[in-house]
Protein backbone atom coordinates (compact mmCIF):
# COMPACT_ATOMS: atom_id res chain seq x y z
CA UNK A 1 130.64 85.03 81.23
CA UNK A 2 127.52 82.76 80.46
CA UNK A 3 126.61 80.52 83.32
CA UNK A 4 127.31 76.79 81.91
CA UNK A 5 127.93 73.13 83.93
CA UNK A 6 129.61 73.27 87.06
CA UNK A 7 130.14 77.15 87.25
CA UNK A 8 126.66 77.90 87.44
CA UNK A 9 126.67 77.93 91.64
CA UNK A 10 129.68 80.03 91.24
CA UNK A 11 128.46 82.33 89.06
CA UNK A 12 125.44 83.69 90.21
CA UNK A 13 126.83 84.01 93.24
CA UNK A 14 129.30 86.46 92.08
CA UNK A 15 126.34 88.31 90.21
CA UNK A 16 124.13 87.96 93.72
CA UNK A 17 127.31 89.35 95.55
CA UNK A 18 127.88 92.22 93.02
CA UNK A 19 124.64 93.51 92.02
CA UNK A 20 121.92 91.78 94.25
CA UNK A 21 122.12 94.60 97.42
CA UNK A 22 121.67 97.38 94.93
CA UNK A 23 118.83 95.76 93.36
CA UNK A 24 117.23 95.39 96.68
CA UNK A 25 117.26 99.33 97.46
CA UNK A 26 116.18 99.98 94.05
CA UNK A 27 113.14 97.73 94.28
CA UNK A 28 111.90 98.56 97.78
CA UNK A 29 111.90 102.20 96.88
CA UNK A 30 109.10 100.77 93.35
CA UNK A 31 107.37 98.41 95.97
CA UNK A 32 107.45 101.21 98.53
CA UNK A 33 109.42 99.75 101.25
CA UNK A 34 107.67 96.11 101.03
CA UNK A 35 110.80 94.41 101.57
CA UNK A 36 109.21 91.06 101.72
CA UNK A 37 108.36 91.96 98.25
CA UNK A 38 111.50 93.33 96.93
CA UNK A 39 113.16 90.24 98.22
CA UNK A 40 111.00 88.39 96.21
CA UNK A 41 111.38 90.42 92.96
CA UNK A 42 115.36 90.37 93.27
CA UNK A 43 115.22 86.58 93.37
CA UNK A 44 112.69 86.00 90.25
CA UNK A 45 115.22 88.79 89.06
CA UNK A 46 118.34 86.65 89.62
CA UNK A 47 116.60 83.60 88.26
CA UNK A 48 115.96 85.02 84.86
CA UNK A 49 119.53 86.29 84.83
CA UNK A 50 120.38 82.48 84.85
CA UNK A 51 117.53 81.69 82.53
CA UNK A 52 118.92 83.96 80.10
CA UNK A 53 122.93 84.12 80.64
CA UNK A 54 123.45 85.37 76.74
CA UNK A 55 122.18 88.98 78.99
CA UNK A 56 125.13 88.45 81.83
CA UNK A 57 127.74 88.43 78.48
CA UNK A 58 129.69 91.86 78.89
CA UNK A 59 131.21 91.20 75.47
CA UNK A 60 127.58 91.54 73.67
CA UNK A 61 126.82 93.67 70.89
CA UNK A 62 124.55 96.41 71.41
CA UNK A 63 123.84 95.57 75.12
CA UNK A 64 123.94 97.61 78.13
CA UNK A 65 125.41 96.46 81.22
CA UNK A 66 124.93 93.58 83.46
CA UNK A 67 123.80 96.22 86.26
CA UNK A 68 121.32 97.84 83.61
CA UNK A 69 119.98 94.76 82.18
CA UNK A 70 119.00 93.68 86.14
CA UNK A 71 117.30 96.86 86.68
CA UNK A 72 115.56 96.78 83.86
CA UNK A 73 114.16 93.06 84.73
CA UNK A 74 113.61 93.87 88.47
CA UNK A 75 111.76 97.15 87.08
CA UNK A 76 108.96 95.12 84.43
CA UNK A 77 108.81 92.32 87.62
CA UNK A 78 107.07 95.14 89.79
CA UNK A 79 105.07 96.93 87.12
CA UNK A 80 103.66 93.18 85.87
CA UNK A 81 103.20 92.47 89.46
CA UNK A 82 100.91 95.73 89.94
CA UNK A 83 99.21 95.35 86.76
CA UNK A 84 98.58 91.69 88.03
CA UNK A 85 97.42 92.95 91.02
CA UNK A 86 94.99 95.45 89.42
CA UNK A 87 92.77 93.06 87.63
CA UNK A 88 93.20 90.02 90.40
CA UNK A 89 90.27 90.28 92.95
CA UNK A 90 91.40 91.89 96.32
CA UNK A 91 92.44 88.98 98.80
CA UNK A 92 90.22 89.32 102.22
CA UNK A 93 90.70 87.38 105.06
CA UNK A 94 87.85 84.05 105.76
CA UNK A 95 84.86 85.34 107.59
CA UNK A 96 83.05 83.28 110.09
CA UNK A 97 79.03 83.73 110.56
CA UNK A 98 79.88 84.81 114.21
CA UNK A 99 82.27 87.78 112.62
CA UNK A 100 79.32 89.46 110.53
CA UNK A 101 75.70 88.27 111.38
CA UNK A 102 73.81 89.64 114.38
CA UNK A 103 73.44 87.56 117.94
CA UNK A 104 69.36 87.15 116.57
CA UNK A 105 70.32 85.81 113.43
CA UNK A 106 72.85 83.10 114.65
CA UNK A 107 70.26 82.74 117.94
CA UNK A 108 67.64 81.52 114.97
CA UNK A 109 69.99 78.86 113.33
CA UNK A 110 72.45 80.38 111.08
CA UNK A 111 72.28 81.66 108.03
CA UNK A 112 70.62 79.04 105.90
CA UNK A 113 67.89 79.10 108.55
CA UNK A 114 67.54 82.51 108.03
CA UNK A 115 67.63 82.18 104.26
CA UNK A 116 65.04 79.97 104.15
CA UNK A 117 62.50 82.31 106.61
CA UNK A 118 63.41 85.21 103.89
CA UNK A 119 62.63 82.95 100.70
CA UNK A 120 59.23 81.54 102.23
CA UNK A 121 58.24 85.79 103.50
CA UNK A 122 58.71 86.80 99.55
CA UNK A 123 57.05 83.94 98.02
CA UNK A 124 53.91 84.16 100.43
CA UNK A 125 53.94 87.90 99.90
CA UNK A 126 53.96 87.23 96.13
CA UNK A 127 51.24 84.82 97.41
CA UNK A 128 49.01 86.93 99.15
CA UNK A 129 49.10 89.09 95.75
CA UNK A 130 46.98 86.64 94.01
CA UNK A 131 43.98 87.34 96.39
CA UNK A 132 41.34 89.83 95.63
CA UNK A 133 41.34 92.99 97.63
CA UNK A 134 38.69 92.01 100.04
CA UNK A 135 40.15 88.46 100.75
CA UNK A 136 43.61 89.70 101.31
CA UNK A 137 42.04 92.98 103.96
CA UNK A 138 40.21 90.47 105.77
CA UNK A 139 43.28 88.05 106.36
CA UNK A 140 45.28 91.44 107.16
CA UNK A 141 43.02 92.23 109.74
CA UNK A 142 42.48 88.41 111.12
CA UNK A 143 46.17 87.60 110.99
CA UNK A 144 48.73 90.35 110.49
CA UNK A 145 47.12 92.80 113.24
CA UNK A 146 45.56 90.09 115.52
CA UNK A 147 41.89 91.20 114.93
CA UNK A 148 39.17 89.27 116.06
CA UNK A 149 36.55 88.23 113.47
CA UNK A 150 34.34 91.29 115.89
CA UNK A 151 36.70 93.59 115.70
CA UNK A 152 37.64 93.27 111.46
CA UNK A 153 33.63 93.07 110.89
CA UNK A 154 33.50 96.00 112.46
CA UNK A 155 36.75 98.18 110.96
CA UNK A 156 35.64 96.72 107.44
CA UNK A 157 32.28 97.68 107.91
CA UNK A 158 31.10 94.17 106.90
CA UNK A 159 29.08 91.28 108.81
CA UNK A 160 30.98 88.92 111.09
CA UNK A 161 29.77 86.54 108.57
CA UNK A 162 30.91 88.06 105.32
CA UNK A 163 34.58 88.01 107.36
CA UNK A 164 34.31 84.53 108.08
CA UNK A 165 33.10 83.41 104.74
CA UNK A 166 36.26 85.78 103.42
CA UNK A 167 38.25 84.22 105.54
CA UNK A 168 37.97 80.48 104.62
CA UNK A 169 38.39 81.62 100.99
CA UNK A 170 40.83 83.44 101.13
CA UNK A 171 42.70 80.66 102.97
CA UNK A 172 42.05 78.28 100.14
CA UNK A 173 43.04 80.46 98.07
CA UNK A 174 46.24 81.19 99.43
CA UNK A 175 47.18 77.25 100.07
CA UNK A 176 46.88 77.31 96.21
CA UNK A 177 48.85 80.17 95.34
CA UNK A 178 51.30 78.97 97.88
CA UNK A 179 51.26 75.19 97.02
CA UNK A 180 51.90 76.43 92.90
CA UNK A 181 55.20 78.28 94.22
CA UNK A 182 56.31 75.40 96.01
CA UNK A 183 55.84 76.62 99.42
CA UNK A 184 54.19 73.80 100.87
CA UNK A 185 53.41 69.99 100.02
């Protein structure tokens, strides 16, 4: 019964009409109840039953049934397809930015926008590392807690001078440091 020339259209559709319903229950029970699935394994099923039609020969030696042999295919088909499935990355759906950033973060220009504002805080805090300790309190004072020059001379214990002087150094300083990182021209 090997599937040659013309009868080929005839024959598997005696072997889809005689075996192809049972293989369907059989492999939505393994795929648990994914009939979209099953459906899917019972065709690749039937195709390598007419790949193969030395396996649909009832007169071979050693060989179990026609029934069996199907089973046995549609079986491997599902465990291959969850082994496959194991090591293959899960599938998500496409994310917009909308779907997962905040209202302020799209409100600022997207993500690349923001990107960029995160890259430039972490190189001028890497930046502001390369200052001595008394350059980098004075520009804390000045420009991170809105001191006046007054008001820093006077928390530092230092002359208003001394935090100007600081100050302009420490500014220099710190358009170096930034300009070797590539943070501005």
């Amino acid at each position: 019964m090997g599937p040659t020339g013309t009868t080929d259209e005839h024959l598997m559709r005696q072997l889809y009409d005689a075996h192809a319903g049972v293989l369907l229950g059989y492999v939505r029970r393994l795929v648990g109840g994914d009939t979209a699935r099953a459906e899917d394994v019972v065709q690749e099923t039937l195709l390598r039953a007419w790949r193969h039609p030395e396996a649909l020969d009832p007169e071979r030696t050693g060989g179990a049934s026609v029934r069996a042999w199907l089973l046995t295919v549609a079986r491997n088909l599902v465990i291959d397809g969850e082994r496959a499935r194991k090591v293959r990355p899960r599938e998500v759906a496409a994310v917009s930015d909308t779907d997962v950033l905040p209202a302020r973060v799209l409100a600022a220009g997207g993500v690349d926008e923001m990107l960029d504002r995160v890259l430039l805080a972490h190189g001028m805090a890497e930046a502001l590392t390369t200052l001595t300790t008394d350059h980098r309190a004075v520009l804390e004072h000045l420009y991170f807690r809105d001191r006046s020059v007054a008001e820093t001379a006077a928390r530092l214990g230092i002359p208003e001078g001394t935090v100007k002087s600081r100050a302009y150094y420490a500014l220099r300083a710190l358009r170096v440091a930034c300009e070797e990182r590539g943070l501005v021209p």
